[in-house]
C-alpha atoms as a PDB file:
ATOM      1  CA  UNK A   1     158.391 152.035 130.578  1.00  0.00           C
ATOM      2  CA  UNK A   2     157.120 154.383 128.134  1.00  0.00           C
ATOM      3  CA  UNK A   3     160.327 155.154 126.276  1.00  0.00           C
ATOM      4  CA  UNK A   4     160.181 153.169 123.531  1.00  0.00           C
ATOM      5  CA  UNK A   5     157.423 154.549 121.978  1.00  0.00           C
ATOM      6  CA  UNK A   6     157.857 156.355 118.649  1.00  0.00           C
ATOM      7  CA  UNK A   7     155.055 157.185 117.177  1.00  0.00           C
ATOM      8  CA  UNK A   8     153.912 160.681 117.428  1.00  0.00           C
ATOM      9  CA  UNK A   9     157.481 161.576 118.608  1.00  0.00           C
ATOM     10  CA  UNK A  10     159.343 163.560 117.187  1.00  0.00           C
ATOM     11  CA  UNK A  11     162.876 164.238 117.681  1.00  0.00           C
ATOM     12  CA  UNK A  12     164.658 167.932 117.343  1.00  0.00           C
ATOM     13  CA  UNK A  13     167.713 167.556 115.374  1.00  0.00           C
ATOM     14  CA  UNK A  14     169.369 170.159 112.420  1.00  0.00           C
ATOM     15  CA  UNK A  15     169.993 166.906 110.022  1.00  0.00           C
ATOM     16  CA  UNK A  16     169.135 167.117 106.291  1.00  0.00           C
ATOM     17  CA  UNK A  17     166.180 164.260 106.776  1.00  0.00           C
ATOM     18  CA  UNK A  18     164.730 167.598 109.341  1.00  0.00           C
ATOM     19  CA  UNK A  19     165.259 170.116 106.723  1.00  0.00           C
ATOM     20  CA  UNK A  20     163.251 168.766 104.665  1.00  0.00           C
ATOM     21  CA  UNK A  21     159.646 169.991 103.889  1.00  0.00           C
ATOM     22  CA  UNK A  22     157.058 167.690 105.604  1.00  0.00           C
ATOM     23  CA  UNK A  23     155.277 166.980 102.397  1.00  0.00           C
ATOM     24  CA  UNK A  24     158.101 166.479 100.777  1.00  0.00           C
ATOM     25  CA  UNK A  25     158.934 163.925 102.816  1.00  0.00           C
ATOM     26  CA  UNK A  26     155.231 162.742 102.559  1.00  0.00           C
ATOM     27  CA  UNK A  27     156.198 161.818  98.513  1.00  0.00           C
ATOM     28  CA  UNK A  28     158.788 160.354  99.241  1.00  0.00           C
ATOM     29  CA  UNK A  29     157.231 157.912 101.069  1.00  0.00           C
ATOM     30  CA  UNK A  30     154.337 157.533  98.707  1.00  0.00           C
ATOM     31  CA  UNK A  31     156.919 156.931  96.290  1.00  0.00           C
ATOM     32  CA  UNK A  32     158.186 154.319  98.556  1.00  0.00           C
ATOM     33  CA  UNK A  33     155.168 152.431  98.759  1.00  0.00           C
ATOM     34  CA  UNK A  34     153.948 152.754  95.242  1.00  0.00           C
ATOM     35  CA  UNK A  35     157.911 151.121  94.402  1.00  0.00           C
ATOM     36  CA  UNK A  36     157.277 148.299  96.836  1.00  0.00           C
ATOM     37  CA  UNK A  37     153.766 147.765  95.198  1.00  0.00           C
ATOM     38  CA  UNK A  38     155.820 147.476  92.035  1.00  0.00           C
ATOM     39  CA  UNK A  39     158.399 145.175  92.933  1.00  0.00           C
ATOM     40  CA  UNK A  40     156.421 142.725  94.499  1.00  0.00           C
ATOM     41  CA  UNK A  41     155.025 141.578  91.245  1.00  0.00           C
ATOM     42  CA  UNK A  42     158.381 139.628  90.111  1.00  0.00           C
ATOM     43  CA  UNK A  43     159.839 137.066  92.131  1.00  0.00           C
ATOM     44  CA  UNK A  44     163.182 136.213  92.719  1.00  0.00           C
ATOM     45  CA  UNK A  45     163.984 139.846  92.048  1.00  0.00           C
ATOM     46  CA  UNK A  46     166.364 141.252  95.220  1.00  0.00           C
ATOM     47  CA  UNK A  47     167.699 144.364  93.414  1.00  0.00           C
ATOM     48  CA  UNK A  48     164.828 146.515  94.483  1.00  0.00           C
ATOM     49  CA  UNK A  49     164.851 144.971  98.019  1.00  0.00           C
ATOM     50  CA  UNK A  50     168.804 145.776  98.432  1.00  0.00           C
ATOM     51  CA  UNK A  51     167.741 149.061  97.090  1.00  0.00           C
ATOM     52  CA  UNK A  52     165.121 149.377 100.053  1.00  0.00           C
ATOM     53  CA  UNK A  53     167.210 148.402 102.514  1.00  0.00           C
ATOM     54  CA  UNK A  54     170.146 150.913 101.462  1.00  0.00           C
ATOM     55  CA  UNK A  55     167.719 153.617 101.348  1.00  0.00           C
ATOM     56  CA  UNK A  56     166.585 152.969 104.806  1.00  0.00           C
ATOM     57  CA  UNK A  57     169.694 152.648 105.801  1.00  0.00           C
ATOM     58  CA  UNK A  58     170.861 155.928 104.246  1.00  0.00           C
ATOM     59  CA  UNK A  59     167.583 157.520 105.688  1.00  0.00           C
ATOM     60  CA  UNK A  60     168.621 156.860 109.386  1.00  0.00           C
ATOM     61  CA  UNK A  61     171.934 157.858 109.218  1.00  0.00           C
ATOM     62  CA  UNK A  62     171.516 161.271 107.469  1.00  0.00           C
ATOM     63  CA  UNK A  63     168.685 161.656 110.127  1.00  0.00           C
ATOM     64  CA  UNK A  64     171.401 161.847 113.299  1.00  0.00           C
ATOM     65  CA  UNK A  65     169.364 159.425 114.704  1.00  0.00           C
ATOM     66  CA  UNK A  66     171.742 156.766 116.290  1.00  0.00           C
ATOM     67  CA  UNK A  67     170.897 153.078 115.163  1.00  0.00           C
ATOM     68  CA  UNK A  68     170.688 151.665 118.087  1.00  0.00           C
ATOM     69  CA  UNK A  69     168.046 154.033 119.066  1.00  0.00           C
ATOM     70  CA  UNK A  70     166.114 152.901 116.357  1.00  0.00           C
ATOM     71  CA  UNK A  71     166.533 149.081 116.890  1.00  0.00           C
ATOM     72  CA  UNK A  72     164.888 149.748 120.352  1.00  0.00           C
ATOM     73  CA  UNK A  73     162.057 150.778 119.412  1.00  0.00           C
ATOM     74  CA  UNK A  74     161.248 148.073 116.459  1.00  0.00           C
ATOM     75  CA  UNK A  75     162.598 144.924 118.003  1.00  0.00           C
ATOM     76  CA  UNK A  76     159.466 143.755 119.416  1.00  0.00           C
ATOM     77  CA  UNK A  77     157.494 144.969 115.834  1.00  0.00           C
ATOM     78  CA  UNK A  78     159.746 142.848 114.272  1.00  0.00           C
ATOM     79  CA  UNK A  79     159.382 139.500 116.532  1.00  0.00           C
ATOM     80  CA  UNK A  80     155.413 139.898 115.856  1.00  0.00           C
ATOM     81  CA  UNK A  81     155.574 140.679 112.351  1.00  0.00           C
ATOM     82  CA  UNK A  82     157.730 137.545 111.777  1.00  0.00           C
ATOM     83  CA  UNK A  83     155.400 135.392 113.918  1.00  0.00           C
ATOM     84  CA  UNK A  84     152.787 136.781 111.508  1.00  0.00           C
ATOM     85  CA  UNK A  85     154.260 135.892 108.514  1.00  0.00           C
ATOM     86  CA  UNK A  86     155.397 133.189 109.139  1.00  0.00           C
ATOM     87  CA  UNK A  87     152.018 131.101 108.008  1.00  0.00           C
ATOM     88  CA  UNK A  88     152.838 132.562 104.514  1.00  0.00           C
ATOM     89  CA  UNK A  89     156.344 129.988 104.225  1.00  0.00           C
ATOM     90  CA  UNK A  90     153.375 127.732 103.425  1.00  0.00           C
ATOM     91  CA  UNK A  91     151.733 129.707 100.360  1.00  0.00           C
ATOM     92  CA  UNK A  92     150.747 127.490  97.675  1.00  0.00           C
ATOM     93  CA  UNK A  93     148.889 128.138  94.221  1.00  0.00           C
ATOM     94  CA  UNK A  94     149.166 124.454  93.562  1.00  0.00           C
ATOM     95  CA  UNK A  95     150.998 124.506  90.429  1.00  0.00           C
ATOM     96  CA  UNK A  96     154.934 125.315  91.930  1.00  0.00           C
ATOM     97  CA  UNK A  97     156.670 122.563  92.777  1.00  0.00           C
ATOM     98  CA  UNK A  98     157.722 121.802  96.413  1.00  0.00           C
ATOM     99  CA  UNK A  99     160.944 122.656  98.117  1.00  0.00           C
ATOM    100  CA  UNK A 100     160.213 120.167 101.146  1.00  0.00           C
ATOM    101  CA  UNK A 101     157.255 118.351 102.584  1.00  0.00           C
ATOM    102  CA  UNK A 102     156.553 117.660 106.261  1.00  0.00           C
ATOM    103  CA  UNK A 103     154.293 114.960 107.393  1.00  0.00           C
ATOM    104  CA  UNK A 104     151.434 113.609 107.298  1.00  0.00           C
ATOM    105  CA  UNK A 105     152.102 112.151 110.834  1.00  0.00           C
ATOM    106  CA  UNK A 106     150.043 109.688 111.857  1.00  0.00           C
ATOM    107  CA  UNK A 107     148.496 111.214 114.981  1.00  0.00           C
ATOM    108  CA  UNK A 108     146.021 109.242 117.499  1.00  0.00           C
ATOM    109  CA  UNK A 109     143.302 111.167 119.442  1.00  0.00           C
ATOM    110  CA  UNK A 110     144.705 109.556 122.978  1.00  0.00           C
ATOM    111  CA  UNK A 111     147.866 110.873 122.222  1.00  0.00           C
ATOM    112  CA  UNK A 112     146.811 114.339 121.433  1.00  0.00           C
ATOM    113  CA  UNK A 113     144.393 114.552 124.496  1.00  0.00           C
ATOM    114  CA  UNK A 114     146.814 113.220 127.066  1.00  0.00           C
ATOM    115  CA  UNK A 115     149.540 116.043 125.746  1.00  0.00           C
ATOM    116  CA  UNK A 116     146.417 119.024 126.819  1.00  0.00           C
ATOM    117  CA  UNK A 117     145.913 117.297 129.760  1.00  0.00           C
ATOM    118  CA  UNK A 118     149.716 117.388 130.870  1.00  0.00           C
ATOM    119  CA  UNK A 119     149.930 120.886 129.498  1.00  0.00           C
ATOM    120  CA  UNK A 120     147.287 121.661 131.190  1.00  0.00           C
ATOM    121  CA  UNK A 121     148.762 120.579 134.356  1.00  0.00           C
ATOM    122  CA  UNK A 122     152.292 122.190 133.720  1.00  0.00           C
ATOM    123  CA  UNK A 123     150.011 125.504 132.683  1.00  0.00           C
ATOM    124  CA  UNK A 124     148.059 125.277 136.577  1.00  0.00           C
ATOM    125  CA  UNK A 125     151.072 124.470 138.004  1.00  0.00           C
ATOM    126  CA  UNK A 126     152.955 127.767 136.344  1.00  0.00           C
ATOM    127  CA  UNK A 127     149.706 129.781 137.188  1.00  0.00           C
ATOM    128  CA  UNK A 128     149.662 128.967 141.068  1.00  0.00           C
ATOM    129  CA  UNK A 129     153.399 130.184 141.378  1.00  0.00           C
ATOM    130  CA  UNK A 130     152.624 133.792 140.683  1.00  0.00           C
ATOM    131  CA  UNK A 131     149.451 133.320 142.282  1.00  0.00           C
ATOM    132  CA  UNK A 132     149.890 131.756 145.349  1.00  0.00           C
ATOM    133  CA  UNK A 133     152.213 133.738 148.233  1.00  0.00           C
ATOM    134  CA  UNK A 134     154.961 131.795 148.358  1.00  0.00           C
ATOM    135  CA  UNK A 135     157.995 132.910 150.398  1.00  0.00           C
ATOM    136  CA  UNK A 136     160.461 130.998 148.407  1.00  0.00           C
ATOM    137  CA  UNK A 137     159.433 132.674 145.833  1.00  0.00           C
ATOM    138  CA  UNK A 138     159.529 136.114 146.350  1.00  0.00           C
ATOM    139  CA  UNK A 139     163.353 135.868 145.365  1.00  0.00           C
ATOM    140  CA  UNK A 140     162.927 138.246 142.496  1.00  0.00           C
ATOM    141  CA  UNK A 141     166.328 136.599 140.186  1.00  0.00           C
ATOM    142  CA  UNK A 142     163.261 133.164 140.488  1.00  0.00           C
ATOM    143  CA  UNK A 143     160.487 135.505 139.302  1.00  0.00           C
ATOM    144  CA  UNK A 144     162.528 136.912 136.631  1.00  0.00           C
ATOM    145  CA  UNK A 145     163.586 133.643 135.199  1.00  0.00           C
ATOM    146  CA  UNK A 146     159.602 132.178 135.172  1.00  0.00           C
ATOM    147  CA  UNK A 147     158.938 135.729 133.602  1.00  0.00           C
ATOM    148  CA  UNK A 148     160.800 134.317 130.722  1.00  0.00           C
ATOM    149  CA  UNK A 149     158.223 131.607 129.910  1.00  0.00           C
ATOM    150  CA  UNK A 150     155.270 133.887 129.855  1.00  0.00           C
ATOM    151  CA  UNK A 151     155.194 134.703 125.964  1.00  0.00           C
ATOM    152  CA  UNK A 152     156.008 131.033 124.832  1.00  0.00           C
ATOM    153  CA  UNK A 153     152.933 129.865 127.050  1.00  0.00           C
ATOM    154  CA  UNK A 154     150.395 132.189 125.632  1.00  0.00           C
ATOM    155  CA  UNK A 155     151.661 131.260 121.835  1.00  0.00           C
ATOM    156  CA  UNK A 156     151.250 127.560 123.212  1.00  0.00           C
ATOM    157  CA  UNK A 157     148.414 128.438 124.866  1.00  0.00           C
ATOM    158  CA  UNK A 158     146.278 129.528 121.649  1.00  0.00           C
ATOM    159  CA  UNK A 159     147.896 126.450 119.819  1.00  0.00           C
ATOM    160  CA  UNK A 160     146.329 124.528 121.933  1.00  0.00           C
ATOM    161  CA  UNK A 161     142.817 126.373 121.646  1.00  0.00           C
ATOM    162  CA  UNK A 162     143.272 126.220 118.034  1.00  0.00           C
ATOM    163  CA  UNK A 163     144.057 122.501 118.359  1.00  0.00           C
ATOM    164  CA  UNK A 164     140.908 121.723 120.382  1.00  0.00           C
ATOM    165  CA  UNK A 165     138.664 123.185 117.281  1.00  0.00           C
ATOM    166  CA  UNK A 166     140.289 121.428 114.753  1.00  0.00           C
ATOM    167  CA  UNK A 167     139.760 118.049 116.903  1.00  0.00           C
ATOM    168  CA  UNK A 168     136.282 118.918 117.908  1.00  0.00           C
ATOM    169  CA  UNK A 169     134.925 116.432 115.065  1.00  0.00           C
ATOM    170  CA  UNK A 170     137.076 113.624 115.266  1.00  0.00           C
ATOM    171  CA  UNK A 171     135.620 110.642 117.364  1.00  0.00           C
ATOM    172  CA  UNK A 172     137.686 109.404 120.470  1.00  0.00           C
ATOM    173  CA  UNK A 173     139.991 106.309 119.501  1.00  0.00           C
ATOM    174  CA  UNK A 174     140.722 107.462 116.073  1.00  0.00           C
ATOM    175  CA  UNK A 175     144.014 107.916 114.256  1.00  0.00           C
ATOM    176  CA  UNK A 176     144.005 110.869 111.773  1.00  0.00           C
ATOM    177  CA  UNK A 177     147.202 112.517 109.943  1.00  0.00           C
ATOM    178  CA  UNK A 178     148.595 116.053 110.263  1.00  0.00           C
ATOM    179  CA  UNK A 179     149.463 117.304 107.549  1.00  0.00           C
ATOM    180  CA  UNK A 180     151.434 117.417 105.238  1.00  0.00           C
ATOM    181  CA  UNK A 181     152.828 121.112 105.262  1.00  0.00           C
ATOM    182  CA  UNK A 182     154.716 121.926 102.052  1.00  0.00           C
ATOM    183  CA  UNK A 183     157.213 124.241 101.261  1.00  0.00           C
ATOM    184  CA  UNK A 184     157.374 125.922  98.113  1.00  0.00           C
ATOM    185  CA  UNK A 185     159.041 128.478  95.928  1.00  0.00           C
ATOM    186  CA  UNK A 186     155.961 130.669  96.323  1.00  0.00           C
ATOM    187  CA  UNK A 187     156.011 130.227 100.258  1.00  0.00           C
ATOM    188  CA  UNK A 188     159.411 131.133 100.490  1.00  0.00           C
ATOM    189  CA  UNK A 189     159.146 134.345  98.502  1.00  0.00           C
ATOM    190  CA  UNK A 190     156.002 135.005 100.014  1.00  0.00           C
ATOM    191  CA  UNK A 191     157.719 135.281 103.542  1.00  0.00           C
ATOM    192  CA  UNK A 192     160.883 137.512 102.298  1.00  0.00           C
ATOM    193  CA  UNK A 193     158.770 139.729 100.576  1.00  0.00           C
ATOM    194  CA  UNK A 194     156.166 139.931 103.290  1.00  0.00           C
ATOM    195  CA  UNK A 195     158.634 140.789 106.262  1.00  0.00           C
ATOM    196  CA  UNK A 196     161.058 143.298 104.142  1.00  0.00           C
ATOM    197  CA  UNK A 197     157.910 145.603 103.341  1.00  0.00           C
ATOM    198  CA  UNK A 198     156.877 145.320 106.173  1.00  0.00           C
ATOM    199  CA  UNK A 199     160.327 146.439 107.546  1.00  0.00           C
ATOM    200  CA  UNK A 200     161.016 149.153 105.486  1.00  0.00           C
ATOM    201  CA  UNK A 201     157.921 150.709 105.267  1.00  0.00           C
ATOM    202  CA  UNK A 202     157.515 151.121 109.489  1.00  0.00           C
ATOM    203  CA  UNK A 203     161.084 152.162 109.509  1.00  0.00           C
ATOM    204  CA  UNK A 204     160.129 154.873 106.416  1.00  0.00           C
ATOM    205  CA  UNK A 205     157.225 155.845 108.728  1.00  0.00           C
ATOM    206  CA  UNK A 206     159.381 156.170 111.831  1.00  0.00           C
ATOM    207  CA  UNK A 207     161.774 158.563 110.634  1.00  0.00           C
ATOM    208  CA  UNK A 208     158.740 160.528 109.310  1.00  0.00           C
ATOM    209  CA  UNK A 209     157.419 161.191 112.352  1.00  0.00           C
ATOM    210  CA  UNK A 210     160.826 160.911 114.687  1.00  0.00           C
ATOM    211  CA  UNK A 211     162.255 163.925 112.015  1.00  0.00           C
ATOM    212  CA  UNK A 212     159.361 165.911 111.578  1.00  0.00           C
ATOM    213  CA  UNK A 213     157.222 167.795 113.780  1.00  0.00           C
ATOM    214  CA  UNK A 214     153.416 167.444 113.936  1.00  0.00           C
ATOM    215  CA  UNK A 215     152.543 171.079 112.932  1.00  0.00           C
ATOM    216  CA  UNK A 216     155.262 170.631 109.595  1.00  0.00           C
ATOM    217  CA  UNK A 217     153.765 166.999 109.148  1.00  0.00           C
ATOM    218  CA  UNK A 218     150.110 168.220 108.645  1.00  0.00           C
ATOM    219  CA  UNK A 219     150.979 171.345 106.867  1.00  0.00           C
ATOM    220  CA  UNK A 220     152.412 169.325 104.082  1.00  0.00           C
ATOM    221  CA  UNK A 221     149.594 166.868 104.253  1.00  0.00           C
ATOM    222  CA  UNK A 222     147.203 169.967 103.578  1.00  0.00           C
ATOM    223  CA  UNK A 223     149.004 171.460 100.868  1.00  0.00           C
ATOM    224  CA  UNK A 224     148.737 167.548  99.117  1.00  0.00           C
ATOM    225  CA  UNK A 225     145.124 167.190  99.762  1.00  0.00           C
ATOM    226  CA  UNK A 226     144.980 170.949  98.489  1.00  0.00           C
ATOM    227  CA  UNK A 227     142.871 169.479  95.361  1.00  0.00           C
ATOM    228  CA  UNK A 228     140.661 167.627  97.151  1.00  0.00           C
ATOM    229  CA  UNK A 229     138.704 170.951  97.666  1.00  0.00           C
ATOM    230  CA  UNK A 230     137.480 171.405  94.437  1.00  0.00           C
ATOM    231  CA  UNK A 231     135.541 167.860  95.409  1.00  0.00           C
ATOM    232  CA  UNK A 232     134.206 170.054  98.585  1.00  0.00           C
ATOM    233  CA  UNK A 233     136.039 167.579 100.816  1.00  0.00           C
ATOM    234  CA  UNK A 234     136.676 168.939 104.352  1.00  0.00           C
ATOM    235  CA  UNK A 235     140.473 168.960 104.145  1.00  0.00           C
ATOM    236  CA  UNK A 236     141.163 171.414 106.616  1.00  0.00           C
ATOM    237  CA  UNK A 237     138.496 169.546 108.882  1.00  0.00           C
ATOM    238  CA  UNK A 238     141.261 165.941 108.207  1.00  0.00           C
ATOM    239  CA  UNK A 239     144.317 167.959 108.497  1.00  0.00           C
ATOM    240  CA  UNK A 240     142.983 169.165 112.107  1.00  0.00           C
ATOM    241  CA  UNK A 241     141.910 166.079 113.773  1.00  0.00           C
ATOM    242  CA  UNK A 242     145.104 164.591 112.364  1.00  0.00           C
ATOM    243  CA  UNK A 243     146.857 166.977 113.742  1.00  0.00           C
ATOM    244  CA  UNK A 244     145.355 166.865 117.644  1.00  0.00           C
ATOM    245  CA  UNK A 245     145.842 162.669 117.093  1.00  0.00           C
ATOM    246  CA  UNK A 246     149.475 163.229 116.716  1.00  0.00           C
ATOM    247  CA  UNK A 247     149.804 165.892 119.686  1.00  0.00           C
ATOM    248  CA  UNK A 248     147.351 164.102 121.652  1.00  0.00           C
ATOM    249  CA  UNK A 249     150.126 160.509 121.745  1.00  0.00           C
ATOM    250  CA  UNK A 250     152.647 162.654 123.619  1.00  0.00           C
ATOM    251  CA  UNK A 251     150.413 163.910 126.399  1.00  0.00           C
ATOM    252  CA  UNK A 252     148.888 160.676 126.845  1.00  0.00           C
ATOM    253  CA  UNK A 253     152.467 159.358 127.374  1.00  0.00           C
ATOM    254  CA  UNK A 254     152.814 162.448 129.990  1.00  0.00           C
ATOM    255  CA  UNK A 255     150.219 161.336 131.648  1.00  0.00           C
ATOM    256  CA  UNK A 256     150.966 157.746 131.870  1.00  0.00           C
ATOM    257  CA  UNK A 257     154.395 159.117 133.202  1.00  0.00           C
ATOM    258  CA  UNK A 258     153.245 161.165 135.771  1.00  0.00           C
ATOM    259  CA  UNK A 259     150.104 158.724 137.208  1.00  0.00           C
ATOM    260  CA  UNK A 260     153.103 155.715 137.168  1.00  0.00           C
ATOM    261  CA  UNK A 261     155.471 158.371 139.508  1.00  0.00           C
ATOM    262  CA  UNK A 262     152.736 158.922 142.203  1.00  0.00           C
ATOM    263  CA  UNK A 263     151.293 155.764 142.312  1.00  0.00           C
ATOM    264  CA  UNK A 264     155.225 154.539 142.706  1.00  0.00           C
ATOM    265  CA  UNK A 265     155.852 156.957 145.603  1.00  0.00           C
ATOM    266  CA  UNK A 266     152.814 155.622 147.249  1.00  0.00           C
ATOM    267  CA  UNK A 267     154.215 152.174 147.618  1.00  0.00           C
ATOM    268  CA  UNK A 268     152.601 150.646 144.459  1.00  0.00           C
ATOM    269  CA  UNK A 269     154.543 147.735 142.580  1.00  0.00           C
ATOM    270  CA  UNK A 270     153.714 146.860 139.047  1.00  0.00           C
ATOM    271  CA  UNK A 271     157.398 144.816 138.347  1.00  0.00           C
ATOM    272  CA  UNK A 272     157.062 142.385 141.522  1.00  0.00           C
ATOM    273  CA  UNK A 273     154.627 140.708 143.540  1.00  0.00           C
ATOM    274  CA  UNK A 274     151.832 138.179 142.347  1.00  0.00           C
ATOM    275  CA  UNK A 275     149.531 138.194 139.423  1.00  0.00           C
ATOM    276  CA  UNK A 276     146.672 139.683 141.075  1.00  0.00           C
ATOM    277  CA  UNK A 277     148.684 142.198 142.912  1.00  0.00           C
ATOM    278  CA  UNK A 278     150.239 143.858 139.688  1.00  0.00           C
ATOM    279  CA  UNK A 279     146.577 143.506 138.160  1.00  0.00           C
ATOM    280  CA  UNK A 280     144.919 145.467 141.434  1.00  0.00           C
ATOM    281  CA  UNK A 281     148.110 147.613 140.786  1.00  0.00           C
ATOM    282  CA  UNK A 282     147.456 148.018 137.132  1.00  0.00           C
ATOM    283  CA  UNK A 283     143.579 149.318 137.834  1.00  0.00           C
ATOM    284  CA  UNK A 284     144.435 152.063 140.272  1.00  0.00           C
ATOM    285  CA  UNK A 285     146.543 153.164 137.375  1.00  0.00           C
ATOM    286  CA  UNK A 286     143.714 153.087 134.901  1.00  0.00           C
ATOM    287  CA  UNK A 287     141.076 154.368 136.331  1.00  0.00           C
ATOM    288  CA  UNK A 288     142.520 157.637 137.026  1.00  0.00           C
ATOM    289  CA  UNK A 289     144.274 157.454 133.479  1.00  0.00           C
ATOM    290  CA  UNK A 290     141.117 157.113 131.656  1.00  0.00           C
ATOM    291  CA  UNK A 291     139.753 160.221 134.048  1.00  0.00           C
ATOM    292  CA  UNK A 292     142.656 162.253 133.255  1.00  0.00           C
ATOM    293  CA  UNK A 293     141.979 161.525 128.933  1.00  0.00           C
ATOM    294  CA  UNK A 294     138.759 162.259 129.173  1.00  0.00           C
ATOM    295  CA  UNK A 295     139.189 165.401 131.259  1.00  0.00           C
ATOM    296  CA  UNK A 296     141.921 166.653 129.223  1.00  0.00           C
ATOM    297  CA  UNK A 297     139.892 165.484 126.001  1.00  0.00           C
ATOM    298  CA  UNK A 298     136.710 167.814 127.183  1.00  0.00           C
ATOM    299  CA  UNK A 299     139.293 171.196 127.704  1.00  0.00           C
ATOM    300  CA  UNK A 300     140.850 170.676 124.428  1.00  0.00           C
ATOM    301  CA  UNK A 301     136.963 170.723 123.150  1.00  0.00           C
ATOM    302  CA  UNK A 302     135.781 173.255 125.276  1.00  0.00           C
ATOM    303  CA  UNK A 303     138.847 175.432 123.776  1.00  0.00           C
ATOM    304  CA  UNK A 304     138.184 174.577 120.581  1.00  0.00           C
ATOM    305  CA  UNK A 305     134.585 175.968 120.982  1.00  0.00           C
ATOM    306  CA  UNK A 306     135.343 179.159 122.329  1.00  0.00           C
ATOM    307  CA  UNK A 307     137.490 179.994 119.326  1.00  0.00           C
END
């Protein structure tokens, strides 16, 4: 469940990207960043992207870490980054001339409300299938397949919300347009831009901390902020707490782990059954979760007081 979670990870390997010295990998990625900063000031430039994208390319295979590996765990990053930049495809300044132009449709209030109210019925309707205990559909291959529609109906869902405030104004009867959504250089670029820094800099980050360990990471981070203490900055305070974040993601995992193995052999569920049985399911798991954080959370103080 828990196995496609990254951050915090690392991964032992004798590669050249894990012989490196944590803060020089640190500057490297800092240099990264400062380049993309750079190179996002001309448009219509893809040189420095293709460069981006063969360096992170080069950094994952000189790392030993297989790609597939890595697609796992940033296929669902990249589906939400892409739904969130996708608003930036229509980016104008106002002075670029448009690619294409959508609308305005001519939209009538009737129309609009009668297409909530039938989504509203389909919604119940999908709602009172994993709600209600209904023998024909335990069949779990018919759970699975409504499973599919879950994410498209909450993106609808908040559509619709969104829709409802935008309408809130507009008296009942009345035609009013939508639109018209324009496409434009600037949106375009925008969106490319957007989604390859985005992209390169998590994948930059995840072979930081899949090809260095936690102790090297914050040792080079020190030796960085090492002129920060002529400002009397606490750096050795920063480099500490960072440090027990990072150690702290793995034994939170751990726990997850080991709470989701004895709740399993006592007969708990959380892939089948109805709505509210994986949510009562869900709760027995996080009560004693957020008891075991805490408890762990007050011996790692308690230790760190005694020294």
């Amino acid at each position: 469940m828990f196995k496609n979670i990254s951050l915090g990870i690392y991964y032992p390997g004798n590669s050249l990207l894990h012989r490196l010295q944590g803060r020089t990998k640190l500057l490297l990625l800092a240099w990264f960043t400062v380049y993309i900063v750079i190179a996002n000031n001309y448009m219509w430039h893809f040189a420095p992207y293709i460069v981006l994208a063969a360096l992170s390319f080069l950094g994952v295979v000189i790392s030993g870490i297989s790609l597939h590996h890595v697609w796992r765990r940033m296929r669902l990053l990249l589906l939400l980054m892409l739904l969130g930049a996708i608003p930036t495809l229509f980016t104008t300044d106002g002075t670029v001339k448009p690619l294409y132009t959508f609308g305005p449709f001519p939209t009538s209030f009737d129309f609009i409300r009668w297409s909530i109210v039938a989504y509203g019925v389909l919604l119940t309707i999908y709602i009172a299938l994993f709600l209600l205990p209904i023998p024909s559909l335990q069949n779990i291959s018919l759970r699975s397949w409504l499973k599919r529609f879950r994410i498209p109906l909450i993106l609808i869902t908040l559509g619709v919300i969104v829709l409802l405030w935008l309408i809130r104004n507009i008296q009942p009867g009345a035609t009013f347009p939508v639109g018209p959504f324009v496409i434009t250089n600037l949106g375009v670029w925008s969106l490319f831009s957007l989604y390859t820094v985005f992209i390169v800099l998590y994948i930059f980050s995840l072979l930081l901390t899949m090809t260095t360990t936690p102790i090297a990471l914050i040792e080079g981070l020190t030796m960085l902020l090492t002129p920060l203490r002529w400002l009397k900055l606490p750096v050795d305070d920063f480099a500490l707490m960072t440090l027990i974040a990072l150690r702290f993601i793995p034994t939170l995992i751990e726990e997850v782990e080991q709470l989701l193995k004895a709740q399993i052999s006592r007969g708990a569920d959380y892939a089948h059954g109805t709505l509210r049985e994986r949510t009562q399911s869900l709760i027995a798991l996080f009560v004693p979760l957020l008891q075991g954080v805490f408890r762990r959370a007050s011996d790692l103080a308690t230790a760190l007081e005694s020294r």
